[in-house]
C-alpha atoms as a PDB file:
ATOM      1  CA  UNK A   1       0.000   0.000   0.000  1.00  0.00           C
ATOM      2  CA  UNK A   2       3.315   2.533   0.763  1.00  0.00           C
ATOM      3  CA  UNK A   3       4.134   1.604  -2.574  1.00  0.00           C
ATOM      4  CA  UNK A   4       1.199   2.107  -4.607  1.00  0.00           C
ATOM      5  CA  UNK A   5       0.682   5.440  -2.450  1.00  0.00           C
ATOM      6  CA  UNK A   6       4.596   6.545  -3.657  1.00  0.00           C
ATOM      7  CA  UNK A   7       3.532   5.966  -7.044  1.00  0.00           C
ATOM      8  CA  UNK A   8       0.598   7.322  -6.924  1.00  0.00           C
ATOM      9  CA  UNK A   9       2.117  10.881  -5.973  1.00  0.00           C
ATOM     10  CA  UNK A  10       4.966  10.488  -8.350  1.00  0.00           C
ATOM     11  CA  UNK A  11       2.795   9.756 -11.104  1.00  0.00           C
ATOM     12  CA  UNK A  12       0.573  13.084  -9.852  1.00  0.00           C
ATOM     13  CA  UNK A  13       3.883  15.229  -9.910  1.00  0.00           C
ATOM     14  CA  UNK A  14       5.373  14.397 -13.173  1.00  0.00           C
ATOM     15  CA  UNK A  15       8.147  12.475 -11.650  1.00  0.00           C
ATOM     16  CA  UNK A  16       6.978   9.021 -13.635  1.00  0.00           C
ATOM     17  CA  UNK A  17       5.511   8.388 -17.000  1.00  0.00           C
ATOM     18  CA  UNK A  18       2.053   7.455 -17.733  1.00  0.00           C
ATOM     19  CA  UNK A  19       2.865   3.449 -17.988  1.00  0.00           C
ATOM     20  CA  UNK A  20       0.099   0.902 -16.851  1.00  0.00           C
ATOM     21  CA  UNK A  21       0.946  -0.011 -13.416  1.00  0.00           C
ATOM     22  CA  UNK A  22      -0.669  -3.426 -11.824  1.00  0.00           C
ATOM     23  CA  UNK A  23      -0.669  -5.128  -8.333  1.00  0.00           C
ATOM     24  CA  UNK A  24      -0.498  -8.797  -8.799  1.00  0.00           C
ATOM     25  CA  UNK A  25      -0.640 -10.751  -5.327  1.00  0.00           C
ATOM     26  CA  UNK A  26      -4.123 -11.506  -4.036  1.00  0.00           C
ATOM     27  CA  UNK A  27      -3.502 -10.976  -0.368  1.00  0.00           C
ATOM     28  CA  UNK A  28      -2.048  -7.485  -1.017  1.00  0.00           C
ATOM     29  CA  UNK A  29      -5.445  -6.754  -3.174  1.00  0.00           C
ATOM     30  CA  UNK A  30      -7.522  -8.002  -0.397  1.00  0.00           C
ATOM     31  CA  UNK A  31      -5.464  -5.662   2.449  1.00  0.00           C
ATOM     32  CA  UNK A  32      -5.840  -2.663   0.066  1.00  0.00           C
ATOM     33  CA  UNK A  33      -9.559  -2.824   0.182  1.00  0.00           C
ATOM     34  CA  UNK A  34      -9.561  -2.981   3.784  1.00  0.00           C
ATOM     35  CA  UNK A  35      -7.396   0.524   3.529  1.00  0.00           C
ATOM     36  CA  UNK A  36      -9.942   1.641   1.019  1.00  0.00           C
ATOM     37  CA  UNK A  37     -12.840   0.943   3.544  1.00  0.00           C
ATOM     38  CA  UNK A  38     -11.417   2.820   6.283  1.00  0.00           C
ATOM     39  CA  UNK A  39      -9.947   6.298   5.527  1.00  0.00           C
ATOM     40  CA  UNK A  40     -10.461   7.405   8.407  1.00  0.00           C
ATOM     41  CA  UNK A  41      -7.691   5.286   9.675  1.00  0.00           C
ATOM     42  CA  UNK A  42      -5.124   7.435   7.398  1.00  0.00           C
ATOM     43  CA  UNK A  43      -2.490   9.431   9.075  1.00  0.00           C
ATOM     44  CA  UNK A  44      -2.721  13.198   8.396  1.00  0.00           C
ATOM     45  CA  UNK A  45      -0.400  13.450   5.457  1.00  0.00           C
ATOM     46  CA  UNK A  46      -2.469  10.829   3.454  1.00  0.00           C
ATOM     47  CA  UNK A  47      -5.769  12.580   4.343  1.00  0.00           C
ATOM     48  CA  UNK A  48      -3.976  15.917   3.263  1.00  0.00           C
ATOM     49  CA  UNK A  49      -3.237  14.036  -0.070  1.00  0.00           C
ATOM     50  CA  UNK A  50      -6.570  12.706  -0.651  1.00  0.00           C
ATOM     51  CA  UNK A  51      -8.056  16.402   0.102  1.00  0.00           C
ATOM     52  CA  UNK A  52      -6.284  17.725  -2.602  1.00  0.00           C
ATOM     53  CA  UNK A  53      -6.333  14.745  -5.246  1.00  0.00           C
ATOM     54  CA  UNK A  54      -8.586  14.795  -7.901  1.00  0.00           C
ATOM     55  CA  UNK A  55      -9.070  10.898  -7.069  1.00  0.00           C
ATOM     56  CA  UNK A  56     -10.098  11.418  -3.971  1.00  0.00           C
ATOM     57  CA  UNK A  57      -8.764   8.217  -2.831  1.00  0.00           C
ATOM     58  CA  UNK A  58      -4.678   7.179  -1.898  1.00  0.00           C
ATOM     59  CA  UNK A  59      -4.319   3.572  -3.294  1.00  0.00           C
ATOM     60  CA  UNK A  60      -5.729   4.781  -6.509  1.00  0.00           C
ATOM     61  CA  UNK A  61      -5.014   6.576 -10.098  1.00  0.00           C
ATOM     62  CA  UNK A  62      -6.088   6.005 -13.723  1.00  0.00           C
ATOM     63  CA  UNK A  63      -3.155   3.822 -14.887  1.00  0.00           C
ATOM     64  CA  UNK A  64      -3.423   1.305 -11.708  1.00  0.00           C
ATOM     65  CA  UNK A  65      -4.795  -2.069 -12.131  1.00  0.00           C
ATOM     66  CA  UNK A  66      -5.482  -4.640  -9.245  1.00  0.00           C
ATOM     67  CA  UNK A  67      -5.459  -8.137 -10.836  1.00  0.00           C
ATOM     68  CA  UNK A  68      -7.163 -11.218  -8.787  1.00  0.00           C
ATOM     69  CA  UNK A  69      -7.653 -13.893 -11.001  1.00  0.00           C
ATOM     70  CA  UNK A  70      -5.090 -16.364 -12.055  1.00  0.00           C
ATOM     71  CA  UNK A  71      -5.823 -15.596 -15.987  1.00  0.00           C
ATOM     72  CA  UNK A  72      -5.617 -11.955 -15.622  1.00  0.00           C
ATOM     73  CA  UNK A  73      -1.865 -12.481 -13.989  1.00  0.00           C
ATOM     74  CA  UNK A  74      -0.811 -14.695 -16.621  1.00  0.00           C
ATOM     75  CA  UNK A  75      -1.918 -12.267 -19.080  1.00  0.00           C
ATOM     76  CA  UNK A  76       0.804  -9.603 -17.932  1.00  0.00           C
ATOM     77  CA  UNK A  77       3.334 -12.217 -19.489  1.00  0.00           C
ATOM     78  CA  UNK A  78       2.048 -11.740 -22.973  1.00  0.00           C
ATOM     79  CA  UNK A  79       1.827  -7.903 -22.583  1.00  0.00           C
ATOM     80  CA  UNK A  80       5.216  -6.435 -24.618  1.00  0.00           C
ATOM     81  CA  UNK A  81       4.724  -2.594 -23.838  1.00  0.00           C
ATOM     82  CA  UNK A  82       6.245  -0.972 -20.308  1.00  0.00           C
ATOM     83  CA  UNK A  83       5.017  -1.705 -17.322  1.00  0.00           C
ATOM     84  CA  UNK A  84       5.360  -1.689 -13.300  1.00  0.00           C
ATOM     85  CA  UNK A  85       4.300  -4.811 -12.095  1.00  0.00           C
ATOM     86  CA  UNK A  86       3.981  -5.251  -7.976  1.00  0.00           C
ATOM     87  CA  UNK A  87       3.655  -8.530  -7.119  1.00  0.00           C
ATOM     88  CA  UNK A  88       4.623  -9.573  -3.239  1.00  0.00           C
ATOM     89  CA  UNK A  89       5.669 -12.362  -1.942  1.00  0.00           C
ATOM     90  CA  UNK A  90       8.049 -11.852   0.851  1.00  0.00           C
ATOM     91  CA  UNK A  91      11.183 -12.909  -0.443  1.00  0.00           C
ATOM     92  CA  UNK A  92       9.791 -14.282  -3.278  1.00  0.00           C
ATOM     93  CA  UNK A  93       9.520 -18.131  -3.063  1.00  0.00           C
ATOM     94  CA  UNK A  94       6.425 -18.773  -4.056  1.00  0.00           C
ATOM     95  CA  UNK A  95       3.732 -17.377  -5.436  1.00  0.00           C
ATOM     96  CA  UNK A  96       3.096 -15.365  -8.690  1.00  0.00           C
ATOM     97  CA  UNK A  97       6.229 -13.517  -8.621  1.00  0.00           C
ATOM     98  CA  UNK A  98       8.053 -16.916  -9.570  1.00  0.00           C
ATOM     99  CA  UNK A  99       6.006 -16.715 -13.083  1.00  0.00           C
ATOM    100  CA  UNK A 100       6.632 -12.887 -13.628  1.00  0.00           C
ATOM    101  CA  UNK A 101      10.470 -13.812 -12.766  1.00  0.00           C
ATOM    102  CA  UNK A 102      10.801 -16.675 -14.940  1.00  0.00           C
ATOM    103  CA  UNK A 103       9.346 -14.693 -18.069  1.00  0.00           C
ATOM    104  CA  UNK A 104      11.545 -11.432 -17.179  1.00  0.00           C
ATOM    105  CA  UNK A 105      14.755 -11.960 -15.433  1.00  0.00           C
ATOM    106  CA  UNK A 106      16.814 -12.923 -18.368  1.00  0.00           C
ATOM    107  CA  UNK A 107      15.542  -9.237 -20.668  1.00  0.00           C
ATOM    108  CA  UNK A 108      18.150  -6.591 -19.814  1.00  0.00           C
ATOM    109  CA  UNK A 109      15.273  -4.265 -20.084  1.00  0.00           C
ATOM    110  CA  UNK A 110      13.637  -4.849 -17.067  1.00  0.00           C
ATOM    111  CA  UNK A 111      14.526  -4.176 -13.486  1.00  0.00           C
ATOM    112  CA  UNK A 112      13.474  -5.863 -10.832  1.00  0.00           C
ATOM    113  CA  UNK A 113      12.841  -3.479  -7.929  1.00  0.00           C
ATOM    114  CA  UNK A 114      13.428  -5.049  -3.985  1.00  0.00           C
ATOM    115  CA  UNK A 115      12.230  -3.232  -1.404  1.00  0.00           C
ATOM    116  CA  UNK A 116      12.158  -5.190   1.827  1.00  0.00           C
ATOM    117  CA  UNK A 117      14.805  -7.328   3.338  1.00  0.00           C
ATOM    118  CA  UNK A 118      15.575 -10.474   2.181  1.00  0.00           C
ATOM    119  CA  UNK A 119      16.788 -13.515   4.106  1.00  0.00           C
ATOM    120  CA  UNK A 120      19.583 -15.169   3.283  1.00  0.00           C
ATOM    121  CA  UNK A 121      19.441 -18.365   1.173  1.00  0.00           C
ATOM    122  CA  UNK A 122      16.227 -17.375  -0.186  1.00  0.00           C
ATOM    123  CA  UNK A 123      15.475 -15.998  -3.946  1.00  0.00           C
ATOM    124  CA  UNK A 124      14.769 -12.660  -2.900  1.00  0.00           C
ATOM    125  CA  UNK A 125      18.527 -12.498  -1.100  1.00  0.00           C
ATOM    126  CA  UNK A 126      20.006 -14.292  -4.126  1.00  0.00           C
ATOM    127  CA  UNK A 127      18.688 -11.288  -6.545  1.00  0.00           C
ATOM    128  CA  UNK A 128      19.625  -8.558  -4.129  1.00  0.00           C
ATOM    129  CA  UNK A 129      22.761 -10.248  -3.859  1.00  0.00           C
ATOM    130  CA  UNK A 130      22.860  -9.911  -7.851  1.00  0.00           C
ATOM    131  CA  UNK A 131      23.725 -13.693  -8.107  1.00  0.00           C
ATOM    132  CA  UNK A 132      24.655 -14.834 -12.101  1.00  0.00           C
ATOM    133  CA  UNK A 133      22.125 -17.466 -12.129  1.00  0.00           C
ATOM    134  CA  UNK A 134      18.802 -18.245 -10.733  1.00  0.00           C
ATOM    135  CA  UNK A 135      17.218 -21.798  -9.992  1.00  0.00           C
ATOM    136  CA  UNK A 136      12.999 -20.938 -10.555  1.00  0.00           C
ATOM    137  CA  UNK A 137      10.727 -24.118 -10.763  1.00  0.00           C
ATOM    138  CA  UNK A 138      13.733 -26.461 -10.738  1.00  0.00           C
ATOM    139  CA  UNK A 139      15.449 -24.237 -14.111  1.00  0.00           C
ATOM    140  CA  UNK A 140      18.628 -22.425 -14.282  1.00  0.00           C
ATOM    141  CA  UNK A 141      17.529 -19.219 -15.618  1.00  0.00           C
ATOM    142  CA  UNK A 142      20.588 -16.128 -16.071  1.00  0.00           C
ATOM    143  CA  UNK A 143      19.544 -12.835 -14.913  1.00  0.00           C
ATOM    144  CA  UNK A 144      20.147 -10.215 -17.166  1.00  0.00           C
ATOM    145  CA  UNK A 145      17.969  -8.139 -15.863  1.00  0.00           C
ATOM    146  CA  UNK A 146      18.838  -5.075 -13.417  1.00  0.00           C
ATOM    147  CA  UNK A 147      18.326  -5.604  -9.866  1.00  0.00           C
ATOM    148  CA  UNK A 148      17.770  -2.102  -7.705  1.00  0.00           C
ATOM    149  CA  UNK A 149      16.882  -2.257  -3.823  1.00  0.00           C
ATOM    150  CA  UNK A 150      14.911   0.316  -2.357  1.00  0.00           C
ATOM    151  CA  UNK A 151      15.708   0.356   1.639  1.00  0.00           C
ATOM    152  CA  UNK A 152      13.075   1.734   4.192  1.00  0.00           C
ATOM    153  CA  UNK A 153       9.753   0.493   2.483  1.00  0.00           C
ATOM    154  CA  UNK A 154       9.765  -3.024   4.684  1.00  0.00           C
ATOM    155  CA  UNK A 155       6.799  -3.403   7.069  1.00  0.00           C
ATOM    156  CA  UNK A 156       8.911  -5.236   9.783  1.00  0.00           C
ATOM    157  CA  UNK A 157       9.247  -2.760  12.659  1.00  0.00           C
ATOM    158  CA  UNK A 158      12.933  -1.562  13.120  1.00  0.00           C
ATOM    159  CA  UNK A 159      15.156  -2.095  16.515  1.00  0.00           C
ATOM    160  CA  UNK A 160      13.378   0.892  18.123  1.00  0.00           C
ATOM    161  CA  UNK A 161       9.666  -0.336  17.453  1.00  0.00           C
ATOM    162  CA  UNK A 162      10.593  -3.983  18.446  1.00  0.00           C
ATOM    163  CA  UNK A 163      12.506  -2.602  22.292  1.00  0.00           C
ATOM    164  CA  UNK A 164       9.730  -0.183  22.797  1.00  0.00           C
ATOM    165  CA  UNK A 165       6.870  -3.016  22.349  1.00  0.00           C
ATOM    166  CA  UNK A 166       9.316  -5.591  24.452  1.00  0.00           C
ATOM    167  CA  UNK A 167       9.041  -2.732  27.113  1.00  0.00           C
ATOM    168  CA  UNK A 168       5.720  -2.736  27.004  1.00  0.00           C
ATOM    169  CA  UNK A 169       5.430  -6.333  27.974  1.00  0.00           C
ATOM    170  CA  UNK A 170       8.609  -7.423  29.968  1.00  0.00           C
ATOM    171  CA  UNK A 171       6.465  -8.038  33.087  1.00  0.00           C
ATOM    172  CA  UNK A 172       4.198 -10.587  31.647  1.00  0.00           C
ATOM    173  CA  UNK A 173       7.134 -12.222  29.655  1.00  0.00           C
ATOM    174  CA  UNK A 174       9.459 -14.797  30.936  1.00  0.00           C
ATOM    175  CA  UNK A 175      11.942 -15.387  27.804  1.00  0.00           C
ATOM    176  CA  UNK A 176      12.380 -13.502  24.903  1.00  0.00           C
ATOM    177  CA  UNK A 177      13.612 -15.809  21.385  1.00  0.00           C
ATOM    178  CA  UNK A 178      15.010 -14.175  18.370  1.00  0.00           C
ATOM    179  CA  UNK A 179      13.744 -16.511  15.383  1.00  0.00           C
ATOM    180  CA  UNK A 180      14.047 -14.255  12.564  1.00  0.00           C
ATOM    181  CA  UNK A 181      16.796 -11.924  11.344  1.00  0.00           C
ATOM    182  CA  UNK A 182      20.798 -12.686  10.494  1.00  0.00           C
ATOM    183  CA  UNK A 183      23.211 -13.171  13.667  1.00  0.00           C
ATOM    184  CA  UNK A 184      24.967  -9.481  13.398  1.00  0.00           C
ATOM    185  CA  UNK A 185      21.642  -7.165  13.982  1.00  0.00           C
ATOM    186  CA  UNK A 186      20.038 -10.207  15.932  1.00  0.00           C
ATOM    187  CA  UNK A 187      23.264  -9.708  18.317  1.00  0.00           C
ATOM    188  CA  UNK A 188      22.580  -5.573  18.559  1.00  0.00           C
ATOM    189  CA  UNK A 189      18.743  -5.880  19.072  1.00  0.00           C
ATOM    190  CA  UNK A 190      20.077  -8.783  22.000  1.00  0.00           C
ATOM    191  CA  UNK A 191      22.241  -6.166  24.008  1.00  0.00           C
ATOM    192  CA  UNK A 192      19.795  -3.312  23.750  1.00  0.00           C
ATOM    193  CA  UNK A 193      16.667  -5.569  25.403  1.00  0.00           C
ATOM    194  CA  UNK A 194      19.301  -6.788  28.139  1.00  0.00           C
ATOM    195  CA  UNK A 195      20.342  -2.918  28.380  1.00  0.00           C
ATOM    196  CA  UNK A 196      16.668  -2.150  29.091  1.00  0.00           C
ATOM    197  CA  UNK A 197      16.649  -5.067  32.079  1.00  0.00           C
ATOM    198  CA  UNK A 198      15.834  -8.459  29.777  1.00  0.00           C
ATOM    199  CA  UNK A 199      17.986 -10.486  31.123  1.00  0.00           C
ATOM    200  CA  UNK A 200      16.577 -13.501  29.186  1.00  0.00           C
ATOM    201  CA  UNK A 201      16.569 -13.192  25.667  1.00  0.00           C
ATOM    202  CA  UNK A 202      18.278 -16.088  22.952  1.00  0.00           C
ATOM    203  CA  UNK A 203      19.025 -15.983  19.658  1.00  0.00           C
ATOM    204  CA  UNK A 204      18.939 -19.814  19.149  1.00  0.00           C
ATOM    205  CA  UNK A 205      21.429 -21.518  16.466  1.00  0.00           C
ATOM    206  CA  UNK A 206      20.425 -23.132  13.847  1.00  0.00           C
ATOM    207  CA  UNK A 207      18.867 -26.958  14.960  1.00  0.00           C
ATOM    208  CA  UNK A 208      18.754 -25.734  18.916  1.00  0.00           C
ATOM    209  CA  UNK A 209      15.544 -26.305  20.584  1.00  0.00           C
ATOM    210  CA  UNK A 210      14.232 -24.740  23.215  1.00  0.00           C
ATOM    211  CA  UNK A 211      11.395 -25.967  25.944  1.00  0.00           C
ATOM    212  CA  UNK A 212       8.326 -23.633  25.938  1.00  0.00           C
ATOM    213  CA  UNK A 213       6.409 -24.096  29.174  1.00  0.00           C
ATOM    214  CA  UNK A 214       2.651 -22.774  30.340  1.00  0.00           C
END
């Protein structure tokens, strides 16, 4: 939805051509109509936008398409003109990026745009990582394509977010695990809970298990 909404003002200002721009991932169509439905939820910059937009809306302009069905996705593939195609799927392993990677990563043409952070050992990391070669349904495919990363746009909350909310509840917790994340940031967000007086918090290995209890 950040996304569509940063488009959406670019293409308002003159800072982007008029090229047909689609969302292409179910779930993400389905969230965006729960935005739509409650505008009142908007922070005060959006509702400033929408004010002033001859739209009237934030998660919509003339050249945006939402696509749901499974034939209206596979008919992006046979479309030959420019185009901004938005299709997530967290670090793209499944889902119908795999299709719009398989039929684009190998024109030099094309970019493919990452804007959240990708784990490692995962397709997403290997194209931010601008590996050679990819591997997509079980084919080597070579990516000629441009890969850009756009930092800041991930909806993970950051160190800050993630101490302030383990604040929030250190009395009613009795351990804190760190599943998800790579070891170096995993080790700063560790020392900054214990600095705040949470004493237990583990960032298990890989193949440790650990004993939950009621």
């Amino acid at each position: 939805q950040e996304l569509v909404f940063d488009l959406h003002r670019m293409v308002d200002g003159g800072e982007l051509p008029q090229v047909p721009v689609f969302v292409d991932s179910p779930l993400a169509v389905n969230a965006t109509d729960i935005f739509k439905r409650h505008p009142e939820c908007f922070d005060a910059e959006t509702r400033e936008f929408i004010r002033h937009d001859h739209h009237k809306m934030a998660l919509g302009f003339e050249m945006l398409t939402y696509t749901r069905s499974v034939e209206e996705s596979k008919a992006l593939n046979d479309r030959t003109d420019p185009m901004v195609i938005i299709s997530a799927s967290g670090m793209a392993e499944s889902g119908r990026i795999l299709h719009h990677l398989k039929n684009n990563i190998e024109e030099p043409r094309n970019t493919v745009l990452i804007v959240s952070w990708q784990a490692p050992h995962t397709m997403g990391r290997r194209l931010a990582d601008r590996d050679p070669f990819v591997k997509i349904f079980g084919e080597t495919y070579e990516r000629r394509a441009e890969v850009a990363t756009i930092g800041g746009l991930s909806a993970h909350a950051g160190q800050d977010m993630l101490v302030e909310y383990a604040e929030a509840v250190k009395e009613t917790v009795r351990g804190i695990y760190l599943v998800h994340g790579e070891a170096k940031p995993a080790g700063m967000l560790t020392e900054a809970l214990r600095g705040r007086g949470m004493e237990k918090v583990f960032y298990p290995a890989r193949g440790e298990k650990a004993e939950i209890r009621k």
